[in-house]
N, C-alpha and C. Protein backbone atom coordinates (compact mmCIF):
# COMPACT_ATOMS: atom_id res chain seq x y z
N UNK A 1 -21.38 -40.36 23.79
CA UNK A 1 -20.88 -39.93 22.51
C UNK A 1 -21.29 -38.49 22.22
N UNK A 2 -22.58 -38.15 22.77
CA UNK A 2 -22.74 -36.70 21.99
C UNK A 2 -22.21 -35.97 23.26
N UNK A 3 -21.61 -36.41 24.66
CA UNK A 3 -20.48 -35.33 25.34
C UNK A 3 -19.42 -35.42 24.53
N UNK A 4 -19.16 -36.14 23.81
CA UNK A 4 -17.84 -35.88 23.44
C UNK A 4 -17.34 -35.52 22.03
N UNK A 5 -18.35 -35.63 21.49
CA UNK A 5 -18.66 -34.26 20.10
C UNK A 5 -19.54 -33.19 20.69
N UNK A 6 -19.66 -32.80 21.93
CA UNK A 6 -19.76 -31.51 22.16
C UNK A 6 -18.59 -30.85 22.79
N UNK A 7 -17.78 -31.32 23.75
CA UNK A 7 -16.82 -31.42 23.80
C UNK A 7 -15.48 -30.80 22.93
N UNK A 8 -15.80 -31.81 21.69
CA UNK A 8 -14.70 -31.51 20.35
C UNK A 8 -14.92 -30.58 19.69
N UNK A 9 -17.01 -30.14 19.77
CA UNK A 9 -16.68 -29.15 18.69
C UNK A 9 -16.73 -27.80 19.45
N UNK A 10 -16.98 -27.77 21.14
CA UNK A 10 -16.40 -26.97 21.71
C UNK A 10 -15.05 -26.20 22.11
N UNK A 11 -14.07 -27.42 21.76
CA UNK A 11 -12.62 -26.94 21.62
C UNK A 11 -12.51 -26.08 20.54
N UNK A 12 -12.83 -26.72 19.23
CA UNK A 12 -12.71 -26.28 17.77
C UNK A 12 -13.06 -24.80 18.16
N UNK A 13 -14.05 -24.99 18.62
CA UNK A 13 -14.79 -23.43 18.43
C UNK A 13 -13.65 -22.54 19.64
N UNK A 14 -13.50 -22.73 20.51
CA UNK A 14 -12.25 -21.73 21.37
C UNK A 14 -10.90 -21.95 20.40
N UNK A 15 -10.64 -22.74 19.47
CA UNK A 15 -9.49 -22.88 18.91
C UNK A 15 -9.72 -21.60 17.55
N UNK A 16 -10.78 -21.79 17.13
CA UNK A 16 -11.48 -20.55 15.76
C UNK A 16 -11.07 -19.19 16.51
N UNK A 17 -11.81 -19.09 18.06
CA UNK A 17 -11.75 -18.09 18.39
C UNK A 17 -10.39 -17.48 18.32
N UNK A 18 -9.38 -18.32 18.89
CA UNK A 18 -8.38 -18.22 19.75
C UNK A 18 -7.29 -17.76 18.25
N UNK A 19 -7.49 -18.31 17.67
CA UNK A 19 -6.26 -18.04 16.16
C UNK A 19 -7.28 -16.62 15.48
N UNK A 20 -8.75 -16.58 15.11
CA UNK A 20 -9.17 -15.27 14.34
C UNK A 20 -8.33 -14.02 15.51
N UNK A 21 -8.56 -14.73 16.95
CA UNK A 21 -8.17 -13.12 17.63
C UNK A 21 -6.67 -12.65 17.52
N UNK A 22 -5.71 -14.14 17.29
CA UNK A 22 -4.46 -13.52 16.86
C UNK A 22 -3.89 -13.16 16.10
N UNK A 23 -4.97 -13.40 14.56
CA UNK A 23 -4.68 -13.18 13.53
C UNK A 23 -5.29 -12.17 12.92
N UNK A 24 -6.35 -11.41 13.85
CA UNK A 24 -6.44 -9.89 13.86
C UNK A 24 -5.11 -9.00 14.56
N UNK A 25 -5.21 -9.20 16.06
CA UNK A 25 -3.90 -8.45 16.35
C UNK A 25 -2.47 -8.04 15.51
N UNK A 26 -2.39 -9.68 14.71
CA UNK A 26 -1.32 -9.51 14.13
C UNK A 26 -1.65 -8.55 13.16
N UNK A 27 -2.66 -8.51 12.37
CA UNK A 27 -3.20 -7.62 11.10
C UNK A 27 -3.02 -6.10 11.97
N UNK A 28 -3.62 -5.84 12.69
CA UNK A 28 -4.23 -4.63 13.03
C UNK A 28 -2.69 -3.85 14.03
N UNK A 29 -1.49 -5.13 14.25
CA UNK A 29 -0.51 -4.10 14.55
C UNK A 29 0.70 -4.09 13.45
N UNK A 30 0.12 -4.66 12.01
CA UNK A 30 1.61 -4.62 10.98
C UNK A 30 1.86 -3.09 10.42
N UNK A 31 0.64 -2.42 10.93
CA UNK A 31 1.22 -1.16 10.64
C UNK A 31 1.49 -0.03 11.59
N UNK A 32 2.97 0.92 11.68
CA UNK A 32 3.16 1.51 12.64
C UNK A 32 3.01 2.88 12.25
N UNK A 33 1.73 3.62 12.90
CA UNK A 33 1.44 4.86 12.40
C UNK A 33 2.18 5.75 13.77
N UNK A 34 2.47 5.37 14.90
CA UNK A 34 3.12 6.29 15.66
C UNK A 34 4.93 6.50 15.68
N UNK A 35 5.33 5.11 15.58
CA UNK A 35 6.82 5.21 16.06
C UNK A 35 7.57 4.90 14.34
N UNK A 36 7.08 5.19 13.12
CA UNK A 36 7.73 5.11 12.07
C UNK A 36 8.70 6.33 11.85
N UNK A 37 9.89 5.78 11.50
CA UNK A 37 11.04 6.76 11.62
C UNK A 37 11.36 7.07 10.16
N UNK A 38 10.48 8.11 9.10
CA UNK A 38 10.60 7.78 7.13
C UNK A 38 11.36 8.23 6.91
N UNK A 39 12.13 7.28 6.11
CA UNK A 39 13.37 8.06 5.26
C UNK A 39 12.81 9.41 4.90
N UNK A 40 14.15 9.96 4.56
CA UNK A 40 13.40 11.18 3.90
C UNK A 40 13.01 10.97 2.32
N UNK A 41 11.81 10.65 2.35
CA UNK A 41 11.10 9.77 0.80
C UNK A 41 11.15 11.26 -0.43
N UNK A 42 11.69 12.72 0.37
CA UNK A 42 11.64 13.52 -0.87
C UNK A 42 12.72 13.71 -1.18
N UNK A 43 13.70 13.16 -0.77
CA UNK A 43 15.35 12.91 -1.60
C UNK A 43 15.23 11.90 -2.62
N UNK A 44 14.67 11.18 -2.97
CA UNK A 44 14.74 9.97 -3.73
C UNK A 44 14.44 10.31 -4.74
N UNK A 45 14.76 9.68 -5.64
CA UNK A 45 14.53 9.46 -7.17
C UNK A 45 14.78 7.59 -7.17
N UNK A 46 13.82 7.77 -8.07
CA UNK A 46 13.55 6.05 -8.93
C UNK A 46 12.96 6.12 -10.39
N UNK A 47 13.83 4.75 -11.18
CA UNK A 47 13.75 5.16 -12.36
C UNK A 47 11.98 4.93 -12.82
N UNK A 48 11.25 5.22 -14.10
CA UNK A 48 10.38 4.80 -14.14
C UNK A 48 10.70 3.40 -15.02
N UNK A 49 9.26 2.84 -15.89
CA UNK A 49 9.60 1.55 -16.52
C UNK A 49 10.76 2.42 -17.75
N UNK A 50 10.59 3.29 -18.24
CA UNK A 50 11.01 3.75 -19.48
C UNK A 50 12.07 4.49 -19.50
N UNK A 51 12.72 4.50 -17.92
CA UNK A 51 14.21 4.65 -18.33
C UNK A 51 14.55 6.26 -17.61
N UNK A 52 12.85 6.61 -17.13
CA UNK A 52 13.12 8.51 -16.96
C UNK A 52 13.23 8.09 -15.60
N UNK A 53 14.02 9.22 -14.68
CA UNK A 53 14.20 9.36 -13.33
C UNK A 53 12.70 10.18 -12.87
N UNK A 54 12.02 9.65 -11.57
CA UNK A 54 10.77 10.34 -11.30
C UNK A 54 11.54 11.08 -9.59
N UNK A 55 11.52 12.22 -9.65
CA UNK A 55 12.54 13.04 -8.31
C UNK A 55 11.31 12.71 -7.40
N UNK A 56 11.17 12.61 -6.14
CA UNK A 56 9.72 12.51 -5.56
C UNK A 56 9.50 13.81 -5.01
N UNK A 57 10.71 14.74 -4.94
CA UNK A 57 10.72 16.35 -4.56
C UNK A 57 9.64 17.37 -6.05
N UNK A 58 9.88 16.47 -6.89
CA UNK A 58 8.75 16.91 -7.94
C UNK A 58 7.33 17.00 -7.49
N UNK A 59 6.61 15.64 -6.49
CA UNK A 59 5.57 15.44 -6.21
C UNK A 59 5.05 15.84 -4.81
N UNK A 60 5.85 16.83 -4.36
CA UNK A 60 5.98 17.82 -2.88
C UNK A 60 5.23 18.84 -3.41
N UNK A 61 4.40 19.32 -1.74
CA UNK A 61 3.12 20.21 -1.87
C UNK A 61 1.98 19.98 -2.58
N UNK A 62 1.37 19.16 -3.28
CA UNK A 62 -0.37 18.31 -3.03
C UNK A 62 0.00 16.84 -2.09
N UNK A 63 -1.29 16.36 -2.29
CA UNK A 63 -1.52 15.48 -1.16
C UNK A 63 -1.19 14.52 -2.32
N UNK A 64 -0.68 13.17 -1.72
CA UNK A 64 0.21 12.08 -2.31
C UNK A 64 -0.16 10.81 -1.86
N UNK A 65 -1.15 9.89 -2.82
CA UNK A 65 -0.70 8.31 -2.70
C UNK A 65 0.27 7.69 -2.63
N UNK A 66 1.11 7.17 -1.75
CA UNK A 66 2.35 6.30 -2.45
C UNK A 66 1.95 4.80 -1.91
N UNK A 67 1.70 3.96 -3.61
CA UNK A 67 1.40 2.80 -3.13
C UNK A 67 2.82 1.96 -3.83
N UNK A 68 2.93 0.47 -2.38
CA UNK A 68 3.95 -0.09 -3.17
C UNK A 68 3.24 -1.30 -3.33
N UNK A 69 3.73 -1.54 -4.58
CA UNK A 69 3.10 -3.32 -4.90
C UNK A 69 4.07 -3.98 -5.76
N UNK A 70 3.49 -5.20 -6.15
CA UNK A 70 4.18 -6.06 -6.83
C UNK A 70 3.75 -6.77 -8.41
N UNK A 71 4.13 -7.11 -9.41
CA UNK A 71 3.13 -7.79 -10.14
C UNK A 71 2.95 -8.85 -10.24
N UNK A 72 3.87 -9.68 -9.05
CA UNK A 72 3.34 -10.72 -8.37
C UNK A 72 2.56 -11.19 -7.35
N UNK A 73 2.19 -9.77 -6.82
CA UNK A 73 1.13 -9.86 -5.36
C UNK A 73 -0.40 -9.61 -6.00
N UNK A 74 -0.57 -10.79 -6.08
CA UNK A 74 -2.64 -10.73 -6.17
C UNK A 74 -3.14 -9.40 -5.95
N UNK A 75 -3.24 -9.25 -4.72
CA UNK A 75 -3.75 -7.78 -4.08
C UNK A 75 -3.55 -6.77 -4.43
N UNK A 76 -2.36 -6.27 -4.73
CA UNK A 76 -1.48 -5.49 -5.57
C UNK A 76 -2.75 -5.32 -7.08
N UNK A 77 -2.17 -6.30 -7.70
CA UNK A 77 -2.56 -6.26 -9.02
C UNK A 77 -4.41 -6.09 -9.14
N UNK A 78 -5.08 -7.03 -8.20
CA UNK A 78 -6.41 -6.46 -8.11
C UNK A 78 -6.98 -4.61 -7.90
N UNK A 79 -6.07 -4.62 -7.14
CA UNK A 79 -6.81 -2.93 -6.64
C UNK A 79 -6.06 -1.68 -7.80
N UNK A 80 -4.76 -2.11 -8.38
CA UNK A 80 -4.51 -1.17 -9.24
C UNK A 80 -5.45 -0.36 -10.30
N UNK A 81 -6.41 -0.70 -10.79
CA UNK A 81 -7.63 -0.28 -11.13
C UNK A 81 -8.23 0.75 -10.17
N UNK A 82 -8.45 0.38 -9.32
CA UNK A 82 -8.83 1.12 -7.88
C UNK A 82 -7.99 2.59 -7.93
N UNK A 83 -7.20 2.42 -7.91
CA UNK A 83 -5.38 3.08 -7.80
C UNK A 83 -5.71 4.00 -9.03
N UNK A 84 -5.97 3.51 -9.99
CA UNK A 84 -5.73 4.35 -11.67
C UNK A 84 -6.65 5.35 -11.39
N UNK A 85 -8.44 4.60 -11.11
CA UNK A 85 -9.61 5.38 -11.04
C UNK A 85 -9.73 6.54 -9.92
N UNK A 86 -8.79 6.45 -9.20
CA UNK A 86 -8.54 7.53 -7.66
C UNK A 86 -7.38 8.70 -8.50
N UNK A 87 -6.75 7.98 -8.89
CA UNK A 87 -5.83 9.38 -9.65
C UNK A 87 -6.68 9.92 -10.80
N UNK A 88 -7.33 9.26 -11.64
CA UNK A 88 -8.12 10.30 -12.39
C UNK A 88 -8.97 11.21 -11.96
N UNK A 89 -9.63 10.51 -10.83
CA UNK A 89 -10.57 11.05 -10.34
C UNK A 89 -10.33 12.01 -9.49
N UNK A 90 -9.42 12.42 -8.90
CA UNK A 90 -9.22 13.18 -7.68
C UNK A 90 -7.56 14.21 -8.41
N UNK A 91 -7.80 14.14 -9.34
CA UNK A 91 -6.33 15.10 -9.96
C UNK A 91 -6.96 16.42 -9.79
N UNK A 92 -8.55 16.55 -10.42
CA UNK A 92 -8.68 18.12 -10.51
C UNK A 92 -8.52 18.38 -9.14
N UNK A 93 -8.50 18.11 -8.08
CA UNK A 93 -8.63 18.52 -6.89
C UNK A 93 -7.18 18.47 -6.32
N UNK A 94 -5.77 17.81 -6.68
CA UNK A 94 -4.80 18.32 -6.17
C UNK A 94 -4.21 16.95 -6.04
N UNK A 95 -5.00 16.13 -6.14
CA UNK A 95 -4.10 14.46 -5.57
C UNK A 95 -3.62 13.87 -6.55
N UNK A 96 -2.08 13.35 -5.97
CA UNK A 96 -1.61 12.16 -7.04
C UNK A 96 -1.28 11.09 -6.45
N UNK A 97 -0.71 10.00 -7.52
CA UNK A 97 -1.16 8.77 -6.38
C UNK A 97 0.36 8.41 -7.90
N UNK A 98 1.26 7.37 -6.79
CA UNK A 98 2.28 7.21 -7.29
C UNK A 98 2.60 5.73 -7.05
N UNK A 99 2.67 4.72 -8.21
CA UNK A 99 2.80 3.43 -7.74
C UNK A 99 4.11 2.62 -7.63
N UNK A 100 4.60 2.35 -6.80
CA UNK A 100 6.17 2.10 -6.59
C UNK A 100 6.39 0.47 -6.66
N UNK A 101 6.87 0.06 -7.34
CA UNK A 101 7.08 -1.26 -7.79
C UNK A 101 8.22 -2.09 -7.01
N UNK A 102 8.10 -2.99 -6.27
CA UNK A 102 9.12 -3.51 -5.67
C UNK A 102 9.04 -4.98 -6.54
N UNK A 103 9.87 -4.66 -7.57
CA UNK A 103 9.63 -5.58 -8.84
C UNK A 103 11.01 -4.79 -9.66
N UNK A 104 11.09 -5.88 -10.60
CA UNK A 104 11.93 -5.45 -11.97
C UNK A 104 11.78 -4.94 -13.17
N UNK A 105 12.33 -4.29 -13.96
CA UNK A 105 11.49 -3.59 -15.02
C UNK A 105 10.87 -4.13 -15.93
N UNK A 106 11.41 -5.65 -16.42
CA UNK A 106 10.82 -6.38 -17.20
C UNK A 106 9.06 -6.94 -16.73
N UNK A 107 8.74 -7.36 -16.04
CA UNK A 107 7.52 -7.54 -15.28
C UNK A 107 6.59 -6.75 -14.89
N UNK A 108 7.85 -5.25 -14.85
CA UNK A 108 6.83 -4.24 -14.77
C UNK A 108 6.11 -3.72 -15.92
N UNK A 109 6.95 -3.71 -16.96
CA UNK A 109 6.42 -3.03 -18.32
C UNK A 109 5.59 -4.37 -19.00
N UNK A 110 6.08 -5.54 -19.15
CA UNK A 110 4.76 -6.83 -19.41
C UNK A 110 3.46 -6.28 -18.89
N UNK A 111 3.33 -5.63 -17.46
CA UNK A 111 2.22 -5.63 -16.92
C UNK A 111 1.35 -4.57 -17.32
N UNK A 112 2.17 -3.18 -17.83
CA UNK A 112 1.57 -2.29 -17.99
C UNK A 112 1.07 -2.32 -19.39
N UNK A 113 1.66 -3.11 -20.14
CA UNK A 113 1.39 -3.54 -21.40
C UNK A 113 0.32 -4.22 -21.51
N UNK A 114 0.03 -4.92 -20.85
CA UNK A 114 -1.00 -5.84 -20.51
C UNK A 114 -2.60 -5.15 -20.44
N UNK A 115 -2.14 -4.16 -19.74
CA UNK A 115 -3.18 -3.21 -19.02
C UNK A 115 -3.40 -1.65 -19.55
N UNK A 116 -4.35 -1.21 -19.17
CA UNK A 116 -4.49 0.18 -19.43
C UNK A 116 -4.72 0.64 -18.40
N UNK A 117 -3.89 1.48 -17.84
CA UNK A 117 -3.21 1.98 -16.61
C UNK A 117 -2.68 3.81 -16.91
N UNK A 118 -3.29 4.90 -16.35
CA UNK A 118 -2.59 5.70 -16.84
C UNK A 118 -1.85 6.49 -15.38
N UNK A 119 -1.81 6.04 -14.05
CA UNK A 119 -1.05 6.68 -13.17
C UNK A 119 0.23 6.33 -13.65
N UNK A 120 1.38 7.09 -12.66
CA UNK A 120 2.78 6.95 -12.77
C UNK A 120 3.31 5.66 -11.82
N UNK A 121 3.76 4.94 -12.74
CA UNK A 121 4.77 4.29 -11.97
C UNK A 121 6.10 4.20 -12.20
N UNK A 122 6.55 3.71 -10.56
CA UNK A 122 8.22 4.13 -10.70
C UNK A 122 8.90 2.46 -10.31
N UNK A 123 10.05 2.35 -10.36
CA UNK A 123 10.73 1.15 -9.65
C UNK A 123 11.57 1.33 -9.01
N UNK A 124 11.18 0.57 -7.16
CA UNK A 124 12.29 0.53 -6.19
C UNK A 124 12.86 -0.86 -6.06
N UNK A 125 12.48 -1.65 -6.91
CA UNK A 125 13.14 -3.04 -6.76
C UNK A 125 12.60 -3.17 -5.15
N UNK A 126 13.76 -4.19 -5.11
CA UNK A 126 13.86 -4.90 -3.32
C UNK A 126 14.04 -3.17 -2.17
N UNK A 127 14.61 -3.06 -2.54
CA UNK A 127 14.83 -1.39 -1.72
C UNK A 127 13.49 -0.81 -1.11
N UNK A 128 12.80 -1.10 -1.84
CA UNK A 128 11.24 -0.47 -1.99
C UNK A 128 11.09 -1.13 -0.24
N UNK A 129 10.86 -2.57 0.02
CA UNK A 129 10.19 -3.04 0.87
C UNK A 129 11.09 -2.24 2.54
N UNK A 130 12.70 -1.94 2.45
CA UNK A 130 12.89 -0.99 3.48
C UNK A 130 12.21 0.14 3.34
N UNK A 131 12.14 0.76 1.67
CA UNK A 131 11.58 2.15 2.76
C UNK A 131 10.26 2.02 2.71
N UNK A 132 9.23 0.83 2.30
CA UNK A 132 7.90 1.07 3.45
C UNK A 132 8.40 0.80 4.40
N UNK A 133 8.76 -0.13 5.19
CA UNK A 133 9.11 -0.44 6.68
C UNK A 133 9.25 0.60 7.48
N UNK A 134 10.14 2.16 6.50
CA UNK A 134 10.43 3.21 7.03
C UNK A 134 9.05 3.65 7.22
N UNK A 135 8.88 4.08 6.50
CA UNK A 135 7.40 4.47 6.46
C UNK A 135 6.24 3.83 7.17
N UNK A 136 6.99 3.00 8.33
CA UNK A 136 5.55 2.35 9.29
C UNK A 136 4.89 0.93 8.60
N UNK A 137 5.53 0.09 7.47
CA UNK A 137 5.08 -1.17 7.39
C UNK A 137 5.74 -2.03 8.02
N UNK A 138 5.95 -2.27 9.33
CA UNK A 138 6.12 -3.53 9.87
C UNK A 138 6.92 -4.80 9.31
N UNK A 139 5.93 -5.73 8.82
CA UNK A 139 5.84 -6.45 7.80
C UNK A 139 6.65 -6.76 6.52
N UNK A 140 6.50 -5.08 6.38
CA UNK A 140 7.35 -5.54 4.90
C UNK A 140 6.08 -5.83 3.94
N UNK A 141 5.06 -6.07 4.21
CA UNK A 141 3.70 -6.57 3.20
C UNK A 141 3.47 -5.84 2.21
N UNK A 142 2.60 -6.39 1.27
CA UNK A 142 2.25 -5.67 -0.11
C UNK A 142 1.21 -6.09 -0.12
N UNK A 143 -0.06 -5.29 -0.66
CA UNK A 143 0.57 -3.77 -1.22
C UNK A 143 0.41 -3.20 0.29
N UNK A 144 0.99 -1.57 0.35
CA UNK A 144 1.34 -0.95 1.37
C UNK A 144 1.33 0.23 0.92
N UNK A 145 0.63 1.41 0.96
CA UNK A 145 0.39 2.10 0.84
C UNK A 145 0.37 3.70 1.91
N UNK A 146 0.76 4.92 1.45
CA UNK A 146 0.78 5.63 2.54
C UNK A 146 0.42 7.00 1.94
N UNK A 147 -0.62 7.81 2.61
CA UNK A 147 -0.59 9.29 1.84
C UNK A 147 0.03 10.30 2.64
N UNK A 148 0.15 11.15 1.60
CA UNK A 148 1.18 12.57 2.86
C UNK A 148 0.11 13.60 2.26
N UNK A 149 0.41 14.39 3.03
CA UNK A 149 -0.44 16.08 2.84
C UNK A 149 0.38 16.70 2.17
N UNK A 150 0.06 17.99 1.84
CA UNK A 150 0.35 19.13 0.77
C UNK A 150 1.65 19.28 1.57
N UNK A 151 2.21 19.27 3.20
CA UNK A 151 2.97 19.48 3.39
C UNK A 151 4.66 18.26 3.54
N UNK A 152 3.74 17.73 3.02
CA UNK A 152 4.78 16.07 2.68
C UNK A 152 5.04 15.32 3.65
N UNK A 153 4.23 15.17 4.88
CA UNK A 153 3.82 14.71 6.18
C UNK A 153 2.87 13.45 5.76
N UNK A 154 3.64 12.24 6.28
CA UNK A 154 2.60 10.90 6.33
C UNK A 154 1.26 11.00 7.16
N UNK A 155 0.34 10.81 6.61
CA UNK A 155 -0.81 10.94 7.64
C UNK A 155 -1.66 10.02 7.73
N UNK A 156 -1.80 8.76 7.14
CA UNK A 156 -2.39 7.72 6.67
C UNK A 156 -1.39 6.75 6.24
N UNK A 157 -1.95 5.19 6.89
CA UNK A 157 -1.43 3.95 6.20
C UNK A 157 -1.91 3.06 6.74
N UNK A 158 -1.95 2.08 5.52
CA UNK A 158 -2.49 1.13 5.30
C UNK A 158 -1.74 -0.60 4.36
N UNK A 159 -1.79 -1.44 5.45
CA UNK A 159 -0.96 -2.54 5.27
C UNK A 159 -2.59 -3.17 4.40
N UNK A 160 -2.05 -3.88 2.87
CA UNK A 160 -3.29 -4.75 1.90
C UNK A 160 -4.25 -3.94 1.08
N UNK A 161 -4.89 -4.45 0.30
CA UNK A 161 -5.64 -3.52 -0.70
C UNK A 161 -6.29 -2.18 -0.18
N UNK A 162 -6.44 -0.97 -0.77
CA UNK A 162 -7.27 -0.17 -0.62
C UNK A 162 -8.80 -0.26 -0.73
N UNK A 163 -9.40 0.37 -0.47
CA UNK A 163 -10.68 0.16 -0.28
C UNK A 163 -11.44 1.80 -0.76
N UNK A 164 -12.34 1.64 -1.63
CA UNK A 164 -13.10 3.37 -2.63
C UNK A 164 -13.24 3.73 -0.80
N UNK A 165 -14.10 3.08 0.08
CA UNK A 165 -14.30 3.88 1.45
C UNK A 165 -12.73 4.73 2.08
N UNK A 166 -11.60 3.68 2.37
CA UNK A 166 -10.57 4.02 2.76
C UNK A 166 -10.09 5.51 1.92
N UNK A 167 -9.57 5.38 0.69
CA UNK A 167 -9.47 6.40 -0.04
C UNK A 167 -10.16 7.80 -0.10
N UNK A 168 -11.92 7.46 0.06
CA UNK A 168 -13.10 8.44 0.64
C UNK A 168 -12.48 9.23 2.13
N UNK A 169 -12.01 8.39 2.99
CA UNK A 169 -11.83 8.46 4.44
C UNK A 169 -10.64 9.74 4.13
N UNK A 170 -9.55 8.96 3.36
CA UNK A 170 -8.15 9.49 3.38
C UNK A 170 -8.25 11.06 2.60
N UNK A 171 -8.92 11.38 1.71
CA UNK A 171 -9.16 12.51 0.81
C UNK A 171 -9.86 13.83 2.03
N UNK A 172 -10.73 13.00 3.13
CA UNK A 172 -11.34 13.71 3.90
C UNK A 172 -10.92 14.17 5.07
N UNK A 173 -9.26 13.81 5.24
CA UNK A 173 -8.44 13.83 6.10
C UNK A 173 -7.41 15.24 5.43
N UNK A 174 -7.17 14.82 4.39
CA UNK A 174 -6.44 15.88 3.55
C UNK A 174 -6.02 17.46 4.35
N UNK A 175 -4.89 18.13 4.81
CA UNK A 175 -5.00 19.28 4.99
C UNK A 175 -4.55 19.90 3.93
């Protein structure tokens, strides 16, 4: 009997192994930082909650957050705080950070209502989730996030919440 609960919990344990290692790979390739083909994200315009058009050719030449989330994605909604405190914090220095809603306007403005939030957000609806894809999300996942340099060049991304280190990392990358 105890070969064969060593046995079982020896499988278990190559079975733990065997799914954490594919369920890193899968994590660690949903994002494509070499072969992403981006729309051109500075033609666009999207409305905000309140009806104004935000041009993204407005937000060309400083360095640029563009996060997309949902106000139905947990993750999303946890780190937006994160998100607010990085744009206050890092404006005198040149950065903005732009939150793109792949959501509807009603849910969006409940939420902001809800909250005290002072970055910009815009809405791409369903649209939103092609052009991260353009932009190297795989997946399609949220939140999804990507920064460009002063010269409007992607240089960073990141598939799931941000992280104060990641953001630290990404600011220090900055050209």
């Amino acid at each position: 009997m105890n070969r064969r609960a060593a046995a079982i919990a020896a499988a278990a344990t190559l079975a733990a192994i065997a799914g954490g290692g594919t369920a890193w790979w899968r994590t660690s390739s949903a994002v494509d930082d070499e072969t992403a083909s981006p729309q051109d994200v500075w033609s666009l315009s999207f409305p905000t909650p309140g009806g104004i058009p935000l041009a993204m050719r407005e937000l060309r030449g400083r360095p640029l957050l563009l996060n997309f989330w949902a106000t139905w994605c947990a993750p999303c909604v946890s780190e937006m705080p994160l998100l607010d405190e990085f744009a206050r914090e890092r404006a005198a220095s040149g950065w903005q950070v732009l939150a793109l809603a792949i959501d509807g306007v009603d849910p969006v403005r409940r939420f902001l209502t809800e909250r005290s939030l002072h970055l910009p957000v815009a809405l791409a609806g369903a649209e939103g989730i092609e052009l991260s894809r353009s932009l190297g999300n795989k997946l399609g996942g949220l939140p999804f996030s990507v920064a460009f340099d002063r010269g409007g060049q992607a240089f960073a991304r990141n598939l799931g919440a941000v992280t104060p280190a990641l953001l630290a990392a990404w600011v220090g990358l900055t050209r």
